[in-house]
Protein backbone atom coordinates (compact mmCIF):
# COMPACT_ATOMS: atom_id res chain seq x y z
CA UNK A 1 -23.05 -2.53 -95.88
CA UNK A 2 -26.22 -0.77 -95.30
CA UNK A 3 -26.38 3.06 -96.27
CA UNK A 4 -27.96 3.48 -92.33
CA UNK A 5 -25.08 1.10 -91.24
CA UNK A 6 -22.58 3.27 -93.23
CA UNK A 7 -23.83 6.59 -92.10
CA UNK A 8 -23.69 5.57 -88.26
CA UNK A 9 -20.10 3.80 -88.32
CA UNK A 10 -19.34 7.20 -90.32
CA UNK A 11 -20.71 9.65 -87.71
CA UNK A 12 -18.76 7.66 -85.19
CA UNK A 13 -15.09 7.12 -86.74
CA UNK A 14 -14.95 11.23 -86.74
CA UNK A 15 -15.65 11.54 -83.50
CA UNK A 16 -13.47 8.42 -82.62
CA UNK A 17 -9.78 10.05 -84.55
CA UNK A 18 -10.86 13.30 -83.55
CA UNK A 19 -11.06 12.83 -79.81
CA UNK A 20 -7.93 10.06 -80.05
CA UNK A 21 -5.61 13.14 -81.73
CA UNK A 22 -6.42 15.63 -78.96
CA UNK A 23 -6.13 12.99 -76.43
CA UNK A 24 -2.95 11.87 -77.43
CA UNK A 25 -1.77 15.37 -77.63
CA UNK A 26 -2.89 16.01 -74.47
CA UNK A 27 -1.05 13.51 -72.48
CA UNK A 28 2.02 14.05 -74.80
CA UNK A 29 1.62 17.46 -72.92
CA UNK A 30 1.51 16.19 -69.50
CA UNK A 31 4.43 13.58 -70.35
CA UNK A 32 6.57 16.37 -71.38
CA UNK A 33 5.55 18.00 -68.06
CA UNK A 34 6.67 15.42 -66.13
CA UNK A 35 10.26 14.82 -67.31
CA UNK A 36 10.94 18.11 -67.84
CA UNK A 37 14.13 17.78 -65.64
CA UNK A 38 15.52 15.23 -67.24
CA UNK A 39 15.42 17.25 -70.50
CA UNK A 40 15.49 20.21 -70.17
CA UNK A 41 19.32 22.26 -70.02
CA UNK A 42 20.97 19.19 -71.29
CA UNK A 43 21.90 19.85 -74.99
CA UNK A 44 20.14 17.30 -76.40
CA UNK A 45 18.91 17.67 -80.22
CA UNK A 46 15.25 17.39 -81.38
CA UNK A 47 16.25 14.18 -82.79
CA UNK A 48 16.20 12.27 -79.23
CA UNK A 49 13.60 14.33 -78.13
CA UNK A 50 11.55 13.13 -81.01
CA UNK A 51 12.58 9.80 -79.73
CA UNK A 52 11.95 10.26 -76.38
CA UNK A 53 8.13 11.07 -76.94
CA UNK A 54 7.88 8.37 -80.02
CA UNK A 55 8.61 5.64 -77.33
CA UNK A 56 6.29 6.92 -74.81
CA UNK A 57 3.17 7.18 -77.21
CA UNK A 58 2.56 3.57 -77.06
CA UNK A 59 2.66 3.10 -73.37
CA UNK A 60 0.02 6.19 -73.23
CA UNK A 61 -2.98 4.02 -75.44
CA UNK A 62 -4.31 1.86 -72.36
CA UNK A 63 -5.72 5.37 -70.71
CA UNK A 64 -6.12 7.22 -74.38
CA UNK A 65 -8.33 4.14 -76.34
CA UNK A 66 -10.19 3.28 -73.54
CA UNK A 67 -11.50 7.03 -73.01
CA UNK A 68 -11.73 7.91 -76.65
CA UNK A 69 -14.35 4.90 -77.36
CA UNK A 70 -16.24 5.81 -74.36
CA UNK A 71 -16.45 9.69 -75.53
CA UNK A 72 -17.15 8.81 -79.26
CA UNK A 73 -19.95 6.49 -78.55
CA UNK A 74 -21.28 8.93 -76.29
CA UNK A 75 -21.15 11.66 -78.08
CA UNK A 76 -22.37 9.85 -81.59
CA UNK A 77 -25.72 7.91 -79.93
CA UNK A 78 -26.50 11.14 -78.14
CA UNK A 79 -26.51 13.40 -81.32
CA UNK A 80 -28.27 10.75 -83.17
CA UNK A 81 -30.82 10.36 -79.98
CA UNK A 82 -31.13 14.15 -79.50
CA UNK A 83 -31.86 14.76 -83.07
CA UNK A 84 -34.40 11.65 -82.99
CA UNK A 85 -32.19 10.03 -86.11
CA UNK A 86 -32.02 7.03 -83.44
CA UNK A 87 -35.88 7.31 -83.34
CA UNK A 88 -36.28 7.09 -87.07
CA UNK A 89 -33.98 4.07 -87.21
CA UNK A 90 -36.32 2.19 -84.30
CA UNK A 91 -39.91 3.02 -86.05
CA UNK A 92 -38.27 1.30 -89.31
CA UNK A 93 -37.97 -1.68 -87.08
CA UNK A 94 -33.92 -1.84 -86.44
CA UNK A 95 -33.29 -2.33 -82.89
CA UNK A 96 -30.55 -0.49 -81.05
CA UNK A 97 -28.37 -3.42 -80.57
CA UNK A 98 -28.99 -3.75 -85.02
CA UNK A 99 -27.87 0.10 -85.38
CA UNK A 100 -24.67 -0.73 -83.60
CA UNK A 101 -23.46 -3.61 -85.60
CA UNK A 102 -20.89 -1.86 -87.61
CA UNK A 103 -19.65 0.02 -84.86
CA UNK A 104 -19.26 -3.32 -82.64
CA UNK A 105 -17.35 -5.07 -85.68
CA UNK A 106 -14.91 -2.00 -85.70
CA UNK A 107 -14.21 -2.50 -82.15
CA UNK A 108 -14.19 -5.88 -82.33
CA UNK A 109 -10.85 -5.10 -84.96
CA UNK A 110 -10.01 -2.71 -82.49
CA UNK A 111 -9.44 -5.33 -79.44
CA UNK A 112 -7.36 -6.97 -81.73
CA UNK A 113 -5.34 -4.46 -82.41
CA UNK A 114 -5.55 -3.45 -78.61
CA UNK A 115 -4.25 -7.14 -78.07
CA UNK A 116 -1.13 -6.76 -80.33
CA UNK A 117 -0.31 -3.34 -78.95
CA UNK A 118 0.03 -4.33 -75.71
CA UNK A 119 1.72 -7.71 -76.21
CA UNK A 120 4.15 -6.52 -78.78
CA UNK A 121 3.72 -1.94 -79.25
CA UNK A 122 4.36 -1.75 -75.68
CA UNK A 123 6.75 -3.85 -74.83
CA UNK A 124 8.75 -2.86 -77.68
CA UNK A 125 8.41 1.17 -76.60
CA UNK A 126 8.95 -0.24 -73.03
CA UNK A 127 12.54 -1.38 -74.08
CA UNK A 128 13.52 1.80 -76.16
CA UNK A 129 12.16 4.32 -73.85
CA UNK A 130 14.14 2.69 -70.57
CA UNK A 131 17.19 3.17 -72.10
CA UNK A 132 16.70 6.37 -73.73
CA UNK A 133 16.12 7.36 -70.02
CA UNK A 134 19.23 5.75 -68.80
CA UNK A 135 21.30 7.29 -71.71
CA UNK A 136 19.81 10.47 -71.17
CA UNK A 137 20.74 10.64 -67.37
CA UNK A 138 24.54 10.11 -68.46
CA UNK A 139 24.15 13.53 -69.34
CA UNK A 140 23.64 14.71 -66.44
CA UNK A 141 24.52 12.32 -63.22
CA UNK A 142 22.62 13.89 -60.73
CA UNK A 143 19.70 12.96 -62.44
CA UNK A 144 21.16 9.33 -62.54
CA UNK A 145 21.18 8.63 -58.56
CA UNK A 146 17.44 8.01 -57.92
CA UNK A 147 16.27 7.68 -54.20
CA UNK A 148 15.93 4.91 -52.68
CA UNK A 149 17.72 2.47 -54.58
CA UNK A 150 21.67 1.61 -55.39
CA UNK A 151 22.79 3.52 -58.38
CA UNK A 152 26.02 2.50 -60.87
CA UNK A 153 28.37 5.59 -61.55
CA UNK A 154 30.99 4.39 -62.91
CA UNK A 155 33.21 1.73 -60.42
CA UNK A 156 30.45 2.71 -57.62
CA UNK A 157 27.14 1.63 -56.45
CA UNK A 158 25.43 5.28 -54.57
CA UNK A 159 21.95 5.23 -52.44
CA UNK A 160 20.44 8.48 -50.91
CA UNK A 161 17.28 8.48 -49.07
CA UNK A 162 16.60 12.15 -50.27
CA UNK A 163 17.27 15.01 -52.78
CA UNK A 164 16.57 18.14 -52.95
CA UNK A 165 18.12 21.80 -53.39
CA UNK A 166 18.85 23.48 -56.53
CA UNK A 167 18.72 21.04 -59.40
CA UNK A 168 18.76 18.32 -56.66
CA UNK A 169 22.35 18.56 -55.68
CA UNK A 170 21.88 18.15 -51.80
CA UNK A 171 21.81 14.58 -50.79
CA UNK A 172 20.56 13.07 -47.56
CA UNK A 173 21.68 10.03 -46.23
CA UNK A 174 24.07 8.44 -48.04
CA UNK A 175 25.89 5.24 -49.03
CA UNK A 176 28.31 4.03 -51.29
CA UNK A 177 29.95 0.75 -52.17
CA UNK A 178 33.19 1.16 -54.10
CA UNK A 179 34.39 -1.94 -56.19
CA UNK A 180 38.04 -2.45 -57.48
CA UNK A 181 39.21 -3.72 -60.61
CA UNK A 182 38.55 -7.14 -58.91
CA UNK A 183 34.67 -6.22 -59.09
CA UNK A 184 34.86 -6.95 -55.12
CA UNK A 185 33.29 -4.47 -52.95
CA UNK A 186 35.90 -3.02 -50.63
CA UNK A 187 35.12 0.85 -49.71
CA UNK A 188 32.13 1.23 -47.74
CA UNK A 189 31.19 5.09 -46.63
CA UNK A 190 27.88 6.47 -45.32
CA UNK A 191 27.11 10.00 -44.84
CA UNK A 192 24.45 11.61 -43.25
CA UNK A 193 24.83 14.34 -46.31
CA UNK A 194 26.57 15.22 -49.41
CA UNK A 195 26.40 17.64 -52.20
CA UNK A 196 27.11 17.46 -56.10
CA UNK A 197 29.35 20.32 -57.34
CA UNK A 198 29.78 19.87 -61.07
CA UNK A 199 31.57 22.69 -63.88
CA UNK A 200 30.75 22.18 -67.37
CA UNK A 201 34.13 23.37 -67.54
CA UNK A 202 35.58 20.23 -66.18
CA UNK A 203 35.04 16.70 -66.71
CA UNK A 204 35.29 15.63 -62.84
CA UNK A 205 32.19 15.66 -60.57
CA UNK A 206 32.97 16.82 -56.70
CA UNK A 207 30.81 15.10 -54.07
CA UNK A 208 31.42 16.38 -50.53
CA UNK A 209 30.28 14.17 -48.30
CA UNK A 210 29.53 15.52 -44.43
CA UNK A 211 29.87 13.42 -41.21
CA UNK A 212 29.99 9.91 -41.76
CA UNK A 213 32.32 6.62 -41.76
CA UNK A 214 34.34 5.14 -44.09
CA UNK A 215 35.23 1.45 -43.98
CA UNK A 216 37.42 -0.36 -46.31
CA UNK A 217 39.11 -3.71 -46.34
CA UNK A 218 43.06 -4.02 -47.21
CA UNK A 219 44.33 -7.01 -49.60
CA UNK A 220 45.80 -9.71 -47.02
CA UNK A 221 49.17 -11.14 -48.29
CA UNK A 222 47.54 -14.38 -46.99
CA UNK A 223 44.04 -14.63 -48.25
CA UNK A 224 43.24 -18.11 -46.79
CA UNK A 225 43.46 -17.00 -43.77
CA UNK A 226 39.77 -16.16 -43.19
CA UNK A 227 40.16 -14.73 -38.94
CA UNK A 228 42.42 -12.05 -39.98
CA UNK A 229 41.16 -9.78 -42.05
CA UNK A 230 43.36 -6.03 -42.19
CA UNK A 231 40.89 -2.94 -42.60
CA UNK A 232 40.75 0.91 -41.96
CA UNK A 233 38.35 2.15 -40.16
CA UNK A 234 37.64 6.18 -39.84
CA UNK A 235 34.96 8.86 -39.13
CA UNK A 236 35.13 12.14 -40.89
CA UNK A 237 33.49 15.74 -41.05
CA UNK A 238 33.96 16.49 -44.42
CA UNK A 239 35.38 14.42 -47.21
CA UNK A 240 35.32 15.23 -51.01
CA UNK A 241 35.74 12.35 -53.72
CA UNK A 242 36.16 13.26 -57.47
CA UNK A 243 34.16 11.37 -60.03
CA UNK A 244 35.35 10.88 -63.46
CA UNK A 245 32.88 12.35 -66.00
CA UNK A 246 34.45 11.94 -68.99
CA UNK A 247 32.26 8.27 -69.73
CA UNK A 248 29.21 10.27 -69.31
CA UNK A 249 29.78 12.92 -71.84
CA UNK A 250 30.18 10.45 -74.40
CA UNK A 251 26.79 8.83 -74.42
CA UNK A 252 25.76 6.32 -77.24
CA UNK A 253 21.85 6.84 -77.32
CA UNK A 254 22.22 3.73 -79.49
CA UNK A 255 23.50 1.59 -76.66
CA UNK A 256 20.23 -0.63 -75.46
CA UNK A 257 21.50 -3.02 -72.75
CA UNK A 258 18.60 -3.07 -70.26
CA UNK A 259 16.04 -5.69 -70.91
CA UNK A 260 15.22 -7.38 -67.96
CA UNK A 261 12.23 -5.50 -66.84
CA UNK A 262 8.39 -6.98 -66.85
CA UNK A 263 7.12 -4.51 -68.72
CA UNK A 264 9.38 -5.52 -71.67
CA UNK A 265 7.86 -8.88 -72.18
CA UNK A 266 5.21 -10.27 -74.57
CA UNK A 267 2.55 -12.68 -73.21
CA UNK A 268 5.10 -16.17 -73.74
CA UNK A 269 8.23 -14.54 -71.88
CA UNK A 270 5.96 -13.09 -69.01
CA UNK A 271 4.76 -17.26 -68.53
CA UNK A 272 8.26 -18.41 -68.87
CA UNK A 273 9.48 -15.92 -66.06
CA UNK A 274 5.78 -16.43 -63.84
CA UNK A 275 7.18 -20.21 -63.97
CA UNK A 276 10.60 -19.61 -63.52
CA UNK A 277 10.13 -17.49 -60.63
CA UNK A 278 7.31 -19.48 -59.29
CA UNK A 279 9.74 -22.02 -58.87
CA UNK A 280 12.95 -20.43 -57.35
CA UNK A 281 10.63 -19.05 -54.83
CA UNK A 282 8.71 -22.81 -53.52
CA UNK A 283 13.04 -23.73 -53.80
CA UNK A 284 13.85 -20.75 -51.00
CA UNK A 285 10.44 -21.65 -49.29
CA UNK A 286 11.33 -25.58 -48.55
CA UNK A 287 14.92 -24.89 -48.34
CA UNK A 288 14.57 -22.07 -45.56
CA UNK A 289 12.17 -23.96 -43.62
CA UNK A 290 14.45 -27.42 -43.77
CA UNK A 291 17.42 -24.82 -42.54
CA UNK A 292 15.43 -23.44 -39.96
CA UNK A 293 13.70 -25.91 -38.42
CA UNK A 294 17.35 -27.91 -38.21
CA UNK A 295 18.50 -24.30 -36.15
CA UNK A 296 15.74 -24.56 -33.89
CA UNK A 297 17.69 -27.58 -32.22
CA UNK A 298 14.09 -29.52 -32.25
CA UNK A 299 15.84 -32.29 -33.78
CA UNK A 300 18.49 -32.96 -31.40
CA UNK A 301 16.19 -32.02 -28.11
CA UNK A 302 15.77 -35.69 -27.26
CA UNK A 303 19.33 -36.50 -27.60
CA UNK A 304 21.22 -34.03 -25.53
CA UNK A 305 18.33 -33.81 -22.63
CA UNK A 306 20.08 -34.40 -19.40
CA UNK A 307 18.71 -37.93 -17.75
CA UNK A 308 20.03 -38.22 -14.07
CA UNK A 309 17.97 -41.51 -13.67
CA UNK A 310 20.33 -44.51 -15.26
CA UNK A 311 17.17 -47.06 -15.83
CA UNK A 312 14.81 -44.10 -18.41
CA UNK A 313 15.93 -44.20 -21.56
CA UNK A 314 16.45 -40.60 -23.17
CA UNK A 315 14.39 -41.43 -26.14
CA UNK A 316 11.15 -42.54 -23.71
CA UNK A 317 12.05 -38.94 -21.50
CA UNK A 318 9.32 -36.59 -22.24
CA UNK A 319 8.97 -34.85 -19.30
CA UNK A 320 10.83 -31.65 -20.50
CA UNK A 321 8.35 -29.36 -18.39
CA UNK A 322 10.72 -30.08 -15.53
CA UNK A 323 13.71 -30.38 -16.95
CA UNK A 324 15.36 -27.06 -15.33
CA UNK A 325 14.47 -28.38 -11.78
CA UNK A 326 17.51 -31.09 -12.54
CA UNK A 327 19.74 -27.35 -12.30
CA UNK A 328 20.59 -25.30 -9.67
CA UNK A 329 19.73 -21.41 -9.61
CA UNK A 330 21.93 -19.84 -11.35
CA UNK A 331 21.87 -22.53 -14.44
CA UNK A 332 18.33 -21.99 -14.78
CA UNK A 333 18.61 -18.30 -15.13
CA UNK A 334 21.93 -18.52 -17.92
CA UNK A 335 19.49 -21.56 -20.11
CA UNK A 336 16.27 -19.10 -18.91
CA UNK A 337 18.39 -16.11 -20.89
CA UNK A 338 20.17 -18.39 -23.20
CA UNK A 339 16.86 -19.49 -24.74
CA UNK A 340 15.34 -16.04 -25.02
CA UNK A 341 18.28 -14.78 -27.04
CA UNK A 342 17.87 -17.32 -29.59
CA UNK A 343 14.02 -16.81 -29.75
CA UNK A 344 14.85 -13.06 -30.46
CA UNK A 345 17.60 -14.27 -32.80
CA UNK A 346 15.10 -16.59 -34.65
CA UNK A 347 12.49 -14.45 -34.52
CA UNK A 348 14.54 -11.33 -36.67
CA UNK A 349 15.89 -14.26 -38.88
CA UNK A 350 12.00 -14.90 -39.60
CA UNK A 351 11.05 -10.84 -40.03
CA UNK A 352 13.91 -10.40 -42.58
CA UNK A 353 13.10 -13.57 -44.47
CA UNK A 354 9.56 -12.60 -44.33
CA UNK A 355 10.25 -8.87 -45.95
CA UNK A 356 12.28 -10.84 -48.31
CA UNK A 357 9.85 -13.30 -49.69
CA UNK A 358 7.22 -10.17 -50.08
CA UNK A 359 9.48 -9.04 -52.82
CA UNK A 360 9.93 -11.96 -54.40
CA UNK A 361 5.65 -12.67 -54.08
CA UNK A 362 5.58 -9.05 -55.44
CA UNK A 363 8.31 -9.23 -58.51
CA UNK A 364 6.37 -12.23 -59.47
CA UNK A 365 2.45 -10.67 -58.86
CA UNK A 366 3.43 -7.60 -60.84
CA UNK A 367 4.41 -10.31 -63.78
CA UNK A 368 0.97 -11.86 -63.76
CA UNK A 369 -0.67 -8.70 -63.30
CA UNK A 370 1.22 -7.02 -66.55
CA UNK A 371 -0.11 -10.63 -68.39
CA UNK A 372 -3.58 -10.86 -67.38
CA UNK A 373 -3.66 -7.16 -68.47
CA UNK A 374 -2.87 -7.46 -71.75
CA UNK A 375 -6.06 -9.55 -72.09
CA UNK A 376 -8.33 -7.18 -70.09
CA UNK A 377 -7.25 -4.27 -72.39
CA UNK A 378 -8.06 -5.88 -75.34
CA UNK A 379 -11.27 -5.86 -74.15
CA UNK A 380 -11.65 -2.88 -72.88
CA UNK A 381 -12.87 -0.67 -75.64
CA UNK A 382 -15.45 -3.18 -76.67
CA UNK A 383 -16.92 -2.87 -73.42
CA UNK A 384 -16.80 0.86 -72.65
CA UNK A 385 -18.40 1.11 -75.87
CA UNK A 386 -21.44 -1.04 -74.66
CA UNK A 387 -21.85 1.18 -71.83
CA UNK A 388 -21.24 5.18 -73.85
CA UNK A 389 -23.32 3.48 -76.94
CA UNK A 390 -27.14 3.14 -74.76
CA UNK A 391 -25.46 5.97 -72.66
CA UNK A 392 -25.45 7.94 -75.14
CA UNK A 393 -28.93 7.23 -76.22
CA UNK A 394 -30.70 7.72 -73.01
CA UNK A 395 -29.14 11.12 -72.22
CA UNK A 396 -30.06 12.20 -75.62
CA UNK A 397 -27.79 14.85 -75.68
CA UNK A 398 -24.37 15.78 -77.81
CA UNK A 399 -21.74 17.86 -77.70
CA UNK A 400 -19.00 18.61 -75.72
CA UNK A 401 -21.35 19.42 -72.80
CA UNK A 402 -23.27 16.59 -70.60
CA UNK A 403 -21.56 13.64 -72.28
CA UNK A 404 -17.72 14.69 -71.43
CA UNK A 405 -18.57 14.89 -67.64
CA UNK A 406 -20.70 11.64 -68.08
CA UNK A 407 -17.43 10.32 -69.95
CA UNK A 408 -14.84 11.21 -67.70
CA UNK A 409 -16.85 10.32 -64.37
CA UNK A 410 -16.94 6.67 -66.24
CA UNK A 411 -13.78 6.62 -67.30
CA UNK A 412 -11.92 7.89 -63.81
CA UNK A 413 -14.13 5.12 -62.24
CA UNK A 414 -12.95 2.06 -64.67
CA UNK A 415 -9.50 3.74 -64.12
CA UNK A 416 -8.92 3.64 -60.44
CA UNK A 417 -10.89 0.11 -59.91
CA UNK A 418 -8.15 -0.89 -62.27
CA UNK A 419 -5.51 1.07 -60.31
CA UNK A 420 -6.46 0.19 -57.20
CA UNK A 421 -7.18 -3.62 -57.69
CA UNK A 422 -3.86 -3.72 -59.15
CA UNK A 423 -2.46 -2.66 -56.20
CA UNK A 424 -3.67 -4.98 -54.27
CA UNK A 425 -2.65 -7.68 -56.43
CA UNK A 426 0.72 -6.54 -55.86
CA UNK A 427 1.02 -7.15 -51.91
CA UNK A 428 -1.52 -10.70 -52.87
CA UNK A 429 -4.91 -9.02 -51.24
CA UNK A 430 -6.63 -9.81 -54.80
CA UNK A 431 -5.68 -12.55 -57.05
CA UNK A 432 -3.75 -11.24 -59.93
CA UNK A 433 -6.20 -12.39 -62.74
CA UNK A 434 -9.26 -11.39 -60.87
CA UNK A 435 -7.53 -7.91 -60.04
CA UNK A 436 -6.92 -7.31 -63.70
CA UNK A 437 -10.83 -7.96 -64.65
CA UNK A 438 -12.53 -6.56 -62.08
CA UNK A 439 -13.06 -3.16 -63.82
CA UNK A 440 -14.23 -5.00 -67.13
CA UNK A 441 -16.80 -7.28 -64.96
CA UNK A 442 -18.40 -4.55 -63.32
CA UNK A 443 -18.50 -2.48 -66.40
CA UNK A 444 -19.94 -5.44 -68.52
CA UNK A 445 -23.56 -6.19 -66.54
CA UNK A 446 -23.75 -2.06 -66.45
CA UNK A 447 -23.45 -2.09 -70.26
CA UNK A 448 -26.14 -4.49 -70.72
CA UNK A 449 -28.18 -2.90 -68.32
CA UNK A 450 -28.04 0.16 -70.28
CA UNK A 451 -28.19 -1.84 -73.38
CA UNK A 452 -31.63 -3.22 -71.89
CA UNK A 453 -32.89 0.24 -70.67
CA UNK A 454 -32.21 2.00 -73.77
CA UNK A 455 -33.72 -0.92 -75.89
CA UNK A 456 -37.15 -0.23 -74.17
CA UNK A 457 -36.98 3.21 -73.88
CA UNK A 458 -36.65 3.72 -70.70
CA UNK A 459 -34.51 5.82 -68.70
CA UNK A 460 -31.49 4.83 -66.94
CA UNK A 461 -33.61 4.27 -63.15
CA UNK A 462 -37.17 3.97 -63.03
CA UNK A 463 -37.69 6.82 -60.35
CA UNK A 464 -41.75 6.60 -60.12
CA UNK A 465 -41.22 2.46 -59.08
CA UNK A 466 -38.53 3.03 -56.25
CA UNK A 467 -40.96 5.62 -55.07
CA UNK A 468 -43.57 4.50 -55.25
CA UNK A 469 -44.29 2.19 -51.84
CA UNK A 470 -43.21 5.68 -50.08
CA UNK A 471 -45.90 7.35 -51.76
CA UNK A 472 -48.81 5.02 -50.94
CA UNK A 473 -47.19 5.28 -47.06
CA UNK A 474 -47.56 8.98 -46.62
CA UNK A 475 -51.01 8.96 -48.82
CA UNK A 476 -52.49 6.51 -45.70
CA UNK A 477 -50.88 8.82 -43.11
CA UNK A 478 -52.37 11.41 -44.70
CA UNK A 479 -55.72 9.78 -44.96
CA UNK A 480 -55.62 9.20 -41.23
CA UNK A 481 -55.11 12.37 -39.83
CA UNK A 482 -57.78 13.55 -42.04
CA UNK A 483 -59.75 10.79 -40.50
């Protein structure tokens, strides 16, 4: 390696750890920030704790690489521009593109790395950090009912649409599913609210529930007898159920059960379950439409139309325009009514079916989306650093000054094209691969544009040529009125 070559990829690795430290201290801080419910005031050791941020480092490097290679090839071509070392190095006749060869082969190792990280690193710290959470919020089980969705405590399945209060104790609509040693679900009670009343004292949990219903169904001594079915039925003001705590005090942080997420998967699990699912889904699609076209009754129109004339055969009668004339009055209002309902019937069957397949489309968009990003991160760095590398050198300018805002205005702009394209991968606006590359493409030909400008020495627009048609304008207007 050359001494120049040495000195440059020097001047940058510095910068590079030394930014990637404070970054990844940084949004250590803000993690901490974020989930400081669910640790703090629960009596858990360092030891977890330690845990707890260990397998959330990984899952930070997709925002903290990205950024650090933007700000340390920033921040190294604009001290070496601003104290015109990168001027030296052209009048000995090494191009720009030349002076950043060792840097580019040290990103180059760095997308492979980038590669691994997210296809094995995060995935990995994906799986341990999920059920550290859900171990953690044994601790404490008002932290374990999230809104929104169906939560297990113990032999019951609990959904709230809000909390709130002190430590989130007050619940807002609820409902809970209660299964018995059967596993069949045979206590049904909604609420419009509740509260959590826990004593570390005591190893029961008190949830008051406030005006609602509660529905359960009774054993039948005969169980094949499907039209009678014995249940209790009754509204309430106020009822309190007691919820054995004594499972959730003894929590084994060991205990790793939950691995069924997308985000736990490498790059050959995420095809097997795109294929998987892509398949189950075309199943439901041709199997719902055979099922609902047979409901429609479009099948058997033909065969049950009413023909009063003997000599036309029903399958040549096709005039069905008329076919309520052959009624009286009152008929033809009962079919007119009779047909509506089942339009409205089949039309909710459709909405619900519809609302179903989106999830489905979604589960299996977010699975392509997680794959195709794993390629476009490993990427990712090599590109930024095309861009902050001529950047760097046109600005001419180091420190922590000019170049961080330059950095971060890149950076927040590659971040939320990704964020945002990703989101509309989700609902199947954008294609899931193209979503995943659109921030590299448009960062790419804006690299080698800068690449190109900085080459020539140029800056990063050529002001004096956009303006310069305006000028020769106003110079003739000018000219006239003097005229």
């Amino acid at each position: 390696m050359k001494i120049l070559h040495k000195y440059i990829l020097t001047s940058y690795l510095k910068t590079f750890f030394s930014f990637f430290f404070i970054l990844m201290f940084i949004f250590l801080i803000q993690i901490i920030w974020v989930f400081i419910d669910d640790l703090a005031g629960k009596e858990v050791d360092f030891e977890i704790l330690f845990k707890f941020l260990l397998f959330y480092s990984p899952k930070l490097l997709p925002l903290v690489l990205p950024l650090t290679v933007l700000l340390a090839s920033i921040m190294t071509f604009g001290n070496l521009s601003e104290q015109y070392e990168l001027a030296a190095i052209k009048s000995s006749g090494m191009s720009l593109f030349t002076a950043m060869k060792s840097i580019i082969v040290f990103n180059l190792i760095l997308c492979v790395g980038m590669f691994f990280i997210a296809n094995t690193l995060i995935p990995f710290a994906e799986f341990k950090s999920y059920n550290l959470r859900k171990n953690l919020a044994k601790l404490k089980p008002a932290l374990a009912i999230t809104e929104g969705v169906f939560n297990d405590i113990n032999m019951m399945n609990i959904k709230v649409a809000r909390k709130h209060g002190p430590n989130n104790t007050l619940l807002e609509d609820v409902i809970i599913h209660t299964n018995n040693f059967n596993s069949k679900n045979t206590l049904v009670i909604k609420a419009e609210s509740g509260e959590l009343i826990s004593n570390e004292s005591e190893k029961v949990l008190k949830l008051v529930l406030k005006n609602g219903k509660r529905y359960q169904d009774i054993e039948s001594r005969r169980p094949n007898n499907k039209q009678f079915v014995p249940h209790t039925y009754v509204s309430f003001e106020k009822y309190i159920m007691n919820i054995d705590l004594s499972e959730f005090n003894q929590v084994d942080f060991d205990d790793e059960k939950y691995s069924n997420t997308f985000r736990m998967q490498n790059v050959s699990q995420l095809r097997f379950s795109i294929d998987s699912l892509s398949e189950k889904l075309a199943f439901r699609y041709e199997n719902f439409g055979k099922n609902f076209y047979t409901r429609t009754g479009i099948t058997n129109f033909q065969s049950i139309v009413r023909v009063d004339n003997k000599n036309i055969s029903k399958d040549l009668y096709s005039d069905y325009r008329n076919h309520l004339n052959d009624y009286p009055k009152d008929i033809q209002i009962n079919i007119v009514n009779a047909v509506l309902n089942v339009l409205k019937s089949q039309k909710q069957v459709l909405l619900n079916q519809k609302n179903t397949f989106f999830i489905k489309e979604k589960i299996i968009n977010l699975h392509k989306s997680n794959l195709f990003d794993k390629y476009a991160l490993a990427l990712s760095s090599l590109i930024l650093f095309f861009v902050g590398a001529p950047l760097g050198a046109i600005i001419r300018k180091g420190g922590f000054g000019l170049p961080m805002v330059i950095s971060l205005i890149l950076f927040l702009s590659y971040h939320f094209l990704g964020t945002f394209s990703r989101n509309a991968a989700e609902d199947g606006s954008v294609d899931s691969l193209i979503a995943s590359w659109i921030p590299n493409l448009i960062m790419l030909p804006l690299g080698m544009y800068l690449i190109w400008r900085a080459s020539s020495d140029k800056s990063i627009i050529n002001f004096d040529k956009i303006t310069y048609p305006f000028q020769v304008i106003i110079n003739k207007i000018l000219s006239l009125k003097k005229a």
